[in-house]
Protein backbone atom coordinates (compact mmCIF):
# COMPACT_ATOMS: atom_id res chain seq x y z
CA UNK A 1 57.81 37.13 23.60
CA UNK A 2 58.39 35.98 27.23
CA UNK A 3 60.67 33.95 27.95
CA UNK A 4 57.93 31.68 29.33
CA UNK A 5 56.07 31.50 26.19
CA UNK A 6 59.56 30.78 23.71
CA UNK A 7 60.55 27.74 26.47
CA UNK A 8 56.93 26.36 25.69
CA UNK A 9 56.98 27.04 21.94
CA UNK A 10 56.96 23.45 19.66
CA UNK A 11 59.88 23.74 17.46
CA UNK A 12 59.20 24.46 14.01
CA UNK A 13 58.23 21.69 11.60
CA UNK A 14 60.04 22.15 7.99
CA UNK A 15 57.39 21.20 5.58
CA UNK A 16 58.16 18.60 3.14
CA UNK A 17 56.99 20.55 -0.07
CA UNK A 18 59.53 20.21 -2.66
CA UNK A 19 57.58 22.21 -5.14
CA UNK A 20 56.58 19.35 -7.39
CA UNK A 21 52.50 20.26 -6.59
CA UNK A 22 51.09 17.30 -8.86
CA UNK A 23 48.80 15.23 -7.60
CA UNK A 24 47.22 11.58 -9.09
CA UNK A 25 44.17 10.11 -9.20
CA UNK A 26 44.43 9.53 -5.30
CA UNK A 27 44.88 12.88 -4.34
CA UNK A 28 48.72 11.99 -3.54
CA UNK A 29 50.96 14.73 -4.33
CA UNK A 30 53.74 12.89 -6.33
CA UNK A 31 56.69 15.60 -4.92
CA UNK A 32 56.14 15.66 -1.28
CA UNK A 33 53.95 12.23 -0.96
CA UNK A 34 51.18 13.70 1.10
CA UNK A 35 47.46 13.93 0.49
CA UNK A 36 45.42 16.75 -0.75
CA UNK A 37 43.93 16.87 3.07
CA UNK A 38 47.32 16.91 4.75
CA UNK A 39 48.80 19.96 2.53
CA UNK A 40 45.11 21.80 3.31
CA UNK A 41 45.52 21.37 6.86
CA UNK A 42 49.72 21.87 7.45
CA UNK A 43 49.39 25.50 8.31
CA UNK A 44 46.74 24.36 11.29
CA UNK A 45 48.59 20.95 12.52
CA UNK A 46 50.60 21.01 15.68
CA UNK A 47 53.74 20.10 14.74
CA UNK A 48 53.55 16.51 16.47
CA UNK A 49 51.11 16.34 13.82
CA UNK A 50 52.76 18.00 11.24
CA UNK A 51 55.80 15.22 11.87
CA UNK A 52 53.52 12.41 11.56
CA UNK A 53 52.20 13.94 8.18
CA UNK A 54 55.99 13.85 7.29
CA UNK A 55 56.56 10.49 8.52
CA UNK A 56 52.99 8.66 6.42
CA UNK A 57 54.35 10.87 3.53
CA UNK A 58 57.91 9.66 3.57
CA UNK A 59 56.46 6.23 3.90
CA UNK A 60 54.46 6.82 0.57
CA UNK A 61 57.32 7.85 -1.16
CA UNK A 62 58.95 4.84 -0.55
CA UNK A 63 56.23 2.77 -1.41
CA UNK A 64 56.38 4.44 -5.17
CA UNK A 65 59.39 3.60 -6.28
């Protein structure tokens, strides 16, 4: 890796799974609070993406309790 390439890099985004994979009727998972689309498509997001997803999903969260 140049050092080009590592100044350009996004930082890594730390997913939110916290291995409670159950999702409702909505397709919400009920551990992490994202949809069944979201946790399909993490590995291909850009991470200003993949921070949004975190954001809507901590939102969600929220909203439950």
């Amino acid at each position: 890796m140049t050092s080009e390439t590592a100044f350009n890099a996004e930082p890594e985004v730390k997913s939110p799974c916290v291995s409670i994979c159950v999702l409702d009727d909505a397709q919400l998972c009920l551990g992490c609070g994202r949809t069944r689309n979201e946790i399909g498509c993490w590995s291909l997001a850009t991470a200003d993406e993949q921070r949004k997803i975190c954001a809507l999903a901590k939102q969600r969260l929220e909203a439950m309790v």
